[in-house]
Protein backbone atom coordinates (compact mmCIF):
# COMPACT_ATOMS: atom_id res chain seq x y z
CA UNK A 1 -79.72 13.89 16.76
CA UNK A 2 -76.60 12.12 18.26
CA UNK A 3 -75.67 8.51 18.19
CA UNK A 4 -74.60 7.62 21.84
CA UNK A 5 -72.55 4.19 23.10
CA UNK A 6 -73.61 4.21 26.52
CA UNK A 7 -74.78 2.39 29.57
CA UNK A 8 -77.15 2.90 32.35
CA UNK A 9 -77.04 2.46 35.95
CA UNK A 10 -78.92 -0.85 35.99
CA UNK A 11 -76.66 -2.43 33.63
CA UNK A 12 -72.76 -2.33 32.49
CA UNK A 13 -73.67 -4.02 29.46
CA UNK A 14 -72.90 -1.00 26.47
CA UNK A 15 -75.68 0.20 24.66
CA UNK A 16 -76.59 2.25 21.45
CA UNK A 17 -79.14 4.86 21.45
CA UNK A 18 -79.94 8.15 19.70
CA UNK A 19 -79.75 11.95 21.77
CA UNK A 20 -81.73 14.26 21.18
CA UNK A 21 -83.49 16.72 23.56
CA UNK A 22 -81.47 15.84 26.27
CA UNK A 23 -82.41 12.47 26.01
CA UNK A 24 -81.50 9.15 25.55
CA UNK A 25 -83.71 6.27 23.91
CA UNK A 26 -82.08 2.51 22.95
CA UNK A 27 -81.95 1.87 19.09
CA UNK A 28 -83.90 -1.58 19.77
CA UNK A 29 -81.77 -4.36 17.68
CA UNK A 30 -78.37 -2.82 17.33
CA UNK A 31 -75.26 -4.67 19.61
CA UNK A 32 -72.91 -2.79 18.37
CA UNK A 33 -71.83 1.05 16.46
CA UNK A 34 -69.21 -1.49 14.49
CA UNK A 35 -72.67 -3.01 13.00
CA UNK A 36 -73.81 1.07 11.98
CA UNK A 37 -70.55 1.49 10.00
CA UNK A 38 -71.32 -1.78 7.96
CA UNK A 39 -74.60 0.10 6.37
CA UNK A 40 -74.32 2.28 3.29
CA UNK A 41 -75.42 5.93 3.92
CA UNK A 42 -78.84 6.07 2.96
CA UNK A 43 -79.07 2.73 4.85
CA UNK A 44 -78.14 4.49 7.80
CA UNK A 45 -80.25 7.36 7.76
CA UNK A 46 -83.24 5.27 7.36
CA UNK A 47 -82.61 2.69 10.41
CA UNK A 48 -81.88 6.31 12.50
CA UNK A 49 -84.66 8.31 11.47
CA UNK A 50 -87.56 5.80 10.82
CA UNK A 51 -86.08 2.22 13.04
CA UNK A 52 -88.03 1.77 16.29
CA UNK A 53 -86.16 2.99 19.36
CA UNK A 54 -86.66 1.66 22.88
CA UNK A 55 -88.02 3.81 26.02
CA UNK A 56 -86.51 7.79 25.98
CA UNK A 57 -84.22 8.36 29.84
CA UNK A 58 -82.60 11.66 30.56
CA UNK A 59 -79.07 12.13 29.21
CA UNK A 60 -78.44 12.85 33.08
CA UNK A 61 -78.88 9.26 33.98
CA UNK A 62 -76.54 7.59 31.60
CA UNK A 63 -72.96 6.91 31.77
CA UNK A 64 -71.08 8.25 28.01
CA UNK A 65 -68.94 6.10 26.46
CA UNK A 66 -66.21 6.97 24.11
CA UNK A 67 -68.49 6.09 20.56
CA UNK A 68 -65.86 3.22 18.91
CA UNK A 69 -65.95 -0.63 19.55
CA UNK A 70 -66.00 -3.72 17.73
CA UNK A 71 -63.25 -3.87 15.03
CA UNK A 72 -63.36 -0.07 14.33
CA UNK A 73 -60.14 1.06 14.76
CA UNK A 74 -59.22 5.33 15.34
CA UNK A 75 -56.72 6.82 12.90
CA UNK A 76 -55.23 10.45 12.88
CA UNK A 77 -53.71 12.37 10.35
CA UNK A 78 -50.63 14.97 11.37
CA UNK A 79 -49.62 18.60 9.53
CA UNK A 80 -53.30 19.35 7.75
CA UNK A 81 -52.87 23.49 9.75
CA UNK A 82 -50.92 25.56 8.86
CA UNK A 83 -50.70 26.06 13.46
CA UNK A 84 -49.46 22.01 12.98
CA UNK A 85 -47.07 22.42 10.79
CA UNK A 86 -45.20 25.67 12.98
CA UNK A 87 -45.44 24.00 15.92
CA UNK A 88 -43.61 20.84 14.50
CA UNK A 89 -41.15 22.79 12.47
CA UNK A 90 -40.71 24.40 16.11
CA UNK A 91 -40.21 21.52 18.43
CA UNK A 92 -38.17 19.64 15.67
CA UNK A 93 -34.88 21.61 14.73
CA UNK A 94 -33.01 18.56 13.01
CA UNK A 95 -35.61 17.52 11.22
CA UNK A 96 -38.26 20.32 10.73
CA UNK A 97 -38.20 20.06 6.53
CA UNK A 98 -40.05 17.07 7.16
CA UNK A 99 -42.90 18.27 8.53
CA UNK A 100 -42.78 21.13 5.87
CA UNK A 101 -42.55 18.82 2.66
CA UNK A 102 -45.28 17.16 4.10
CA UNK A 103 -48.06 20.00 4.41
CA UNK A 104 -47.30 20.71 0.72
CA UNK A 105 -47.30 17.26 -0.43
CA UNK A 106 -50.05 15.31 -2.38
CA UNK A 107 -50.10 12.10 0.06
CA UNK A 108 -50.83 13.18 3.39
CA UNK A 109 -49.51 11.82 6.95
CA UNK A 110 -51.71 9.35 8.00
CA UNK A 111 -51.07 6.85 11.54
CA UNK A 112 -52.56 4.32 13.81
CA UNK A 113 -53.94 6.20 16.49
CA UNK A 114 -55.75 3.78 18.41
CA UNK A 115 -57.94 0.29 18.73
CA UNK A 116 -61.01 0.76 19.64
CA UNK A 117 -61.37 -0.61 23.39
CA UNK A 118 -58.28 2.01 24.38
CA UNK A 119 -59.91 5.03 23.68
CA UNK A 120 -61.56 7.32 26.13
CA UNK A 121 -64.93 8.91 26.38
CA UNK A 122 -65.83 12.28 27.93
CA UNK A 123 -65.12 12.52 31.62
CA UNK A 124 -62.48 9.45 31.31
CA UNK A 125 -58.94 10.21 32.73
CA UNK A 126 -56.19 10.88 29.49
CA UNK A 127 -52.53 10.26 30.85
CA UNK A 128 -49.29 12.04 29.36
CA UNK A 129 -46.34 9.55 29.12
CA UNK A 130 -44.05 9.18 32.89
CA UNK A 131 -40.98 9.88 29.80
CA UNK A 132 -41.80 13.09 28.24
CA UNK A 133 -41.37 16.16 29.05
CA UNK A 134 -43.70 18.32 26.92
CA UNK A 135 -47.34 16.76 26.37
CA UNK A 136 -49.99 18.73 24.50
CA UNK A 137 -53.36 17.74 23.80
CA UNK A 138 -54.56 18.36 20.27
CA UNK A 139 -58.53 19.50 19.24
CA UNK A 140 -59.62 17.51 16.20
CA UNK A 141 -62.40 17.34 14.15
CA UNK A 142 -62.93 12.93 13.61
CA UNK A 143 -64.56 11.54 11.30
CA UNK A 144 -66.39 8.98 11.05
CA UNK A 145 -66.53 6.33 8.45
CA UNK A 146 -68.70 3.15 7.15
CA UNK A 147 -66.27 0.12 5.62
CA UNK A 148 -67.74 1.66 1.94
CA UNK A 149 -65.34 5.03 2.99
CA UNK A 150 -68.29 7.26 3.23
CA UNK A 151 -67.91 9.83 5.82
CA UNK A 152 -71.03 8.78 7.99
CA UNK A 153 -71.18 11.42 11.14
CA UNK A 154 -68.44 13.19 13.25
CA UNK A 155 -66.50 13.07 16.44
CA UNK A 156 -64.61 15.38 19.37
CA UNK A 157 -60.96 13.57 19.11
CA UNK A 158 -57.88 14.70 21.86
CA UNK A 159 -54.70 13.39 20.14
CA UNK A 160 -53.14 13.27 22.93
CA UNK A 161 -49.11 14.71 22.17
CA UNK A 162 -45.96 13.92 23.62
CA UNK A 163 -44.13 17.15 21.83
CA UNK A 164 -40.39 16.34 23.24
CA UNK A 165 -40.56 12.51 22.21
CA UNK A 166 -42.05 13.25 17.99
CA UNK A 167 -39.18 16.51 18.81
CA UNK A 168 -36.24 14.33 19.55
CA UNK A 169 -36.99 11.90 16.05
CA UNK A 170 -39.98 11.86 13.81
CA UNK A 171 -39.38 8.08 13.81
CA UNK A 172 -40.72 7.92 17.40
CA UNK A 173 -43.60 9.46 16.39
CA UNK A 174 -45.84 6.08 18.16
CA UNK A 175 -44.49 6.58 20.88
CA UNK A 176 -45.34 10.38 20.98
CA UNK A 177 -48.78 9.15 19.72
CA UNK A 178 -49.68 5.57 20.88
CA UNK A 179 -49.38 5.26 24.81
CA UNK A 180 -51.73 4.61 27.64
CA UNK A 181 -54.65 7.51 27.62
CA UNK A 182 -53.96 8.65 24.18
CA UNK A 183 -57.31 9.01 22.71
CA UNK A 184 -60.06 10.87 23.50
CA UNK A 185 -63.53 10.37 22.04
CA UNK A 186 -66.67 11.80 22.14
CA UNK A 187 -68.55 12.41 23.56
CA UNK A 188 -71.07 11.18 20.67
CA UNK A 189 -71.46 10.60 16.70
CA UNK A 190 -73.30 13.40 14.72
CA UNK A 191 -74.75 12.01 11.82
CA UNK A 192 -73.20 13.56 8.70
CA UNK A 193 -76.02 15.09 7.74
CA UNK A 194 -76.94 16.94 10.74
CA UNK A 195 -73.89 19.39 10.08
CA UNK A 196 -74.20 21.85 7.18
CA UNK A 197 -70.88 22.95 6.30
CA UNK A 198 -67.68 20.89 7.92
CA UNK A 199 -65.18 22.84 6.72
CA UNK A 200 -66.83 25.61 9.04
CA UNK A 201 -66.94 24.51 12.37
CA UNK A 202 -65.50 27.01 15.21
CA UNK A 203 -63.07 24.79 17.31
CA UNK A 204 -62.20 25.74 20.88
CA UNK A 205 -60.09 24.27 23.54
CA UNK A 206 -60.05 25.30 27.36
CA UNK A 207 -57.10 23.77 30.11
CA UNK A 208 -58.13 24.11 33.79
CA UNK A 209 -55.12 23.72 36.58
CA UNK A 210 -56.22 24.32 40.14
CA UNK A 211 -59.84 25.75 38.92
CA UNK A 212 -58.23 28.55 37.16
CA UNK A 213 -57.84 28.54 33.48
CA UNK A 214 -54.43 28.47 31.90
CA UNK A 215 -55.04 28.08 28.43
CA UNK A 216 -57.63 28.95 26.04
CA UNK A 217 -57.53 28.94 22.49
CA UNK A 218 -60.29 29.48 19.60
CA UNK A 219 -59.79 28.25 15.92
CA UNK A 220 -62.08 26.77 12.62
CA UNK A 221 -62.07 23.22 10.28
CA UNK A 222 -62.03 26.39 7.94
CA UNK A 223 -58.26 26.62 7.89
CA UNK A 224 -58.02 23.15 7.01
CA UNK A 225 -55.60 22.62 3.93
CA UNK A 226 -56.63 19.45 3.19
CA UNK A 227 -60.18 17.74 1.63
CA UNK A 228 -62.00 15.49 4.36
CA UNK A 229 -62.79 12.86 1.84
CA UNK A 230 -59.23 13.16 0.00
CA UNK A 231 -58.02 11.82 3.83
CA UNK A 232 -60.49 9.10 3.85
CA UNK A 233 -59.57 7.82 0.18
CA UNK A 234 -56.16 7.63 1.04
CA UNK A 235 -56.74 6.08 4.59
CA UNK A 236 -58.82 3.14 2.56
CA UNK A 237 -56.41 2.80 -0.50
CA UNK A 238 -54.34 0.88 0.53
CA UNK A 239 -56.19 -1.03 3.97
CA UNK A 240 -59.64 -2.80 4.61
CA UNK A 241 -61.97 -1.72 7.21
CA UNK A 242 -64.69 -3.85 7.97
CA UNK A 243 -66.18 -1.94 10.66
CA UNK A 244 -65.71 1.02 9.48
CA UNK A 245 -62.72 3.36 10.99
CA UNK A 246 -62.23 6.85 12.65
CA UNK A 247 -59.95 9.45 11.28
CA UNK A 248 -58.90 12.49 13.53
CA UNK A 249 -58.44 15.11 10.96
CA UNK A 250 -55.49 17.35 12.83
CA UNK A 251 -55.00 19.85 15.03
CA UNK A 252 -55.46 23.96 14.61
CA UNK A 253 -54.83 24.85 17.94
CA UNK A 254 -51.55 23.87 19.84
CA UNK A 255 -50.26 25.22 23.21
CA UNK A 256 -47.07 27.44 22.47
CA UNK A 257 -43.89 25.78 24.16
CA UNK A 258 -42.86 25.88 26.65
CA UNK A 259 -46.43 25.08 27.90
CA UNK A 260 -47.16 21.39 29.24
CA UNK A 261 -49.90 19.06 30.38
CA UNK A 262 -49.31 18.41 34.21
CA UNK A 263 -51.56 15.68 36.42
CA UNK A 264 -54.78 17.11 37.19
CA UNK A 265 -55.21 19.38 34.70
CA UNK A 266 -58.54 19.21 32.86
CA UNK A 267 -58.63 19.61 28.72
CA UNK A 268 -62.08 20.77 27.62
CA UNK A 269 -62.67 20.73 23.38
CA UNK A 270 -65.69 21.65 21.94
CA UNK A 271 -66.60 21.94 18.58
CA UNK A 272 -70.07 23.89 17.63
CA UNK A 273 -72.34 21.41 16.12
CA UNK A 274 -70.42 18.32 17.41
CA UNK A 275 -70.09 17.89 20.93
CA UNK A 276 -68.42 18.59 23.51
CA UNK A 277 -65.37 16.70 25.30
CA UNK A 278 -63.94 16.53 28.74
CA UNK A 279 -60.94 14.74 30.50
CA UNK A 280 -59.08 15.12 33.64
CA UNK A 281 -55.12 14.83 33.12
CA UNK A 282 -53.12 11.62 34.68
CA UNK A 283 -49.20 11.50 34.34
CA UNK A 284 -48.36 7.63 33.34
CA UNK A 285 -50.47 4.08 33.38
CA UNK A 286 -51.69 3.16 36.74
CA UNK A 287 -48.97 1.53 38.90
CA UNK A 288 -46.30 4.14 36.97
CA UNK A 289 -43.74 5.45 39.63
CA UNK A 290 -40.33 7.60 38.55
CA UNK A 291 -38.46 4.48 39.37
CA UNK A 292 -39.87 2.34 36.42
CA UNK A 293 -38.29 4.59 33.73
CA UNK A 294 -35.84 2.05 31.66
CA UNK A 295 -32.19 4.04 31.95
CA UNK A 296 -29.73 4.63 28.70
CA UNK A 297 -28.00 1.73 30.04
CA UNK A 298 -30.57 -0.71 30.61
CA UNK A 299 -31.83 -0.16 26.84
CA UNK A 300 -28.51 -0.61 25.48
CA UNK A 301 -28.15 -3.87 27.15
């Protein structure tokens, strides 16, 4: 069982439903996902499992959408693998002890990743910024969680990377994370309960140029270093979330430099149990062109 934000071909208007058996049938009542992540747990599991659902379509004939809206807001947290934490050390010579203080330390990194309405579901384009020159995506395990902070299903996240902008200074770390075509999502929510052991979960991610592959890498949410609901209770200590939130949960599989995104390219992430989560590659926000890149002098104005 999946819970799918979708729509079908006779409507636009977004719709939730539950997959399962390749399948798609309407939970009848619920606008929203943002009203799912207002119900406690058990709540939740009983309007899934026993709630009356609306005529069953084939998965085929609906259009995916990336599984956030309302007020629900996507948050990642950075250095939680031991691959994160080498490959920032790597790309950031001046400031790499950073990065290291931070695996070992009791408070981990936590940022705003995204609002809901700008993240993108499978088969959406992602973009890499017109200003950087090294763009990686990143596999993530997400999780996702009701406004009490219990982890109620998971998520396919691509956080989306400039490497040369976080490289440069870790204080331009939003702009290396918070740009047009950032977020990935998808391609559905599984229910918490309908995955036995998180901290298990093989991880792979696949990059296509010109049909061929060019990257391929295979990893586990076993080599995670930090608890899933130690990230969530710091993530709500100190914030409200009344529609519940996402957390991306880091990365255990990064391209080695000098590798880089390029337009076109095509990031596949799957993670067994979860899902599975596609995007084509765009360079920049529509209407970009080389020409509309500030120069040193114009920002020093």
């Amino acid at each position: 069982m999946n819970i799918v934000r979708y729509r079908t071909r006779q409507s636009a208007e977004p719709r939730i439903g539950l997959h399962d058996d390749g399948t798609v049938a309407e939970l009848t009542g619920v606008a929203s996902l943002a009203e799912l992540w207002t119900l406690p747990l058990d709540a939740l599991r009983a309007r899934l499992i026993g709630g009356p659902l609306g005529e069953r379509v084939p998965l085929e004939d609906v259009e995916l959408l990336p599984p956030v809206d309302g007020r629900t807001e996507v948050w990642g947290a950075g250095v939680t693998y031991e691959t994160s934490r080498e490959a920032r050390v790597e790309e950031s010579e001046r400031s790499a002890t950073i990065y290291e203080q931070v695996y070992d330390a009791e408070r981990p990194e936590l940022f705003f990743k995204s609002v809901g309405w700008r993240a993108v579901g499978t088969g959406g384009d992602l973009a890499i910024r017109p200003d950087s020159a090294v763009d990686v995506p990143e596999p993530e395990l997400a999780l996702v969680v009701n406004n009490l902070g219990e982890i109620v299903g998971y998520s396919v996240c691509n956080d989306m990377s400039s490497r040369s902008i976080e490289g440069e200074n870790p204080l331009y770390l939003p702009q290396a994370k918070m740009f047009y075509g950032a977020c990935g999502l998808g391609p559905w929510v599984t229910p918490v309960w309908e995955v036995e052991d998180p901290y298990d979960l093989p991880i792979e991610m696949t990059i296509i140029r010109d049909g061929a592959q060019v990257w391929h890498g295979e990893a586990s949410t076993g080599r995670l270093r930090r608890r899933l609901d130690g990230l969530v209770a710091y993530l709500m200590l100190g914030d409200v979330h009344p529609d519940g939130v996402v957390l991306s949960t880091g990365t255990c599989l990064v391209p080695p430099a000098p590798f880089t995104l390029a337009a076109g390219d095509v990031v596949e992430i799957g993670i067994a149990g979860v899902g599975v989560l596609r995007n084509p590659i765009v360079r920049g926000k529509p209407g970009d062109s080389p020409e509309s890149i500030p120069s040193l002098e114009t920002t020093l104005r």
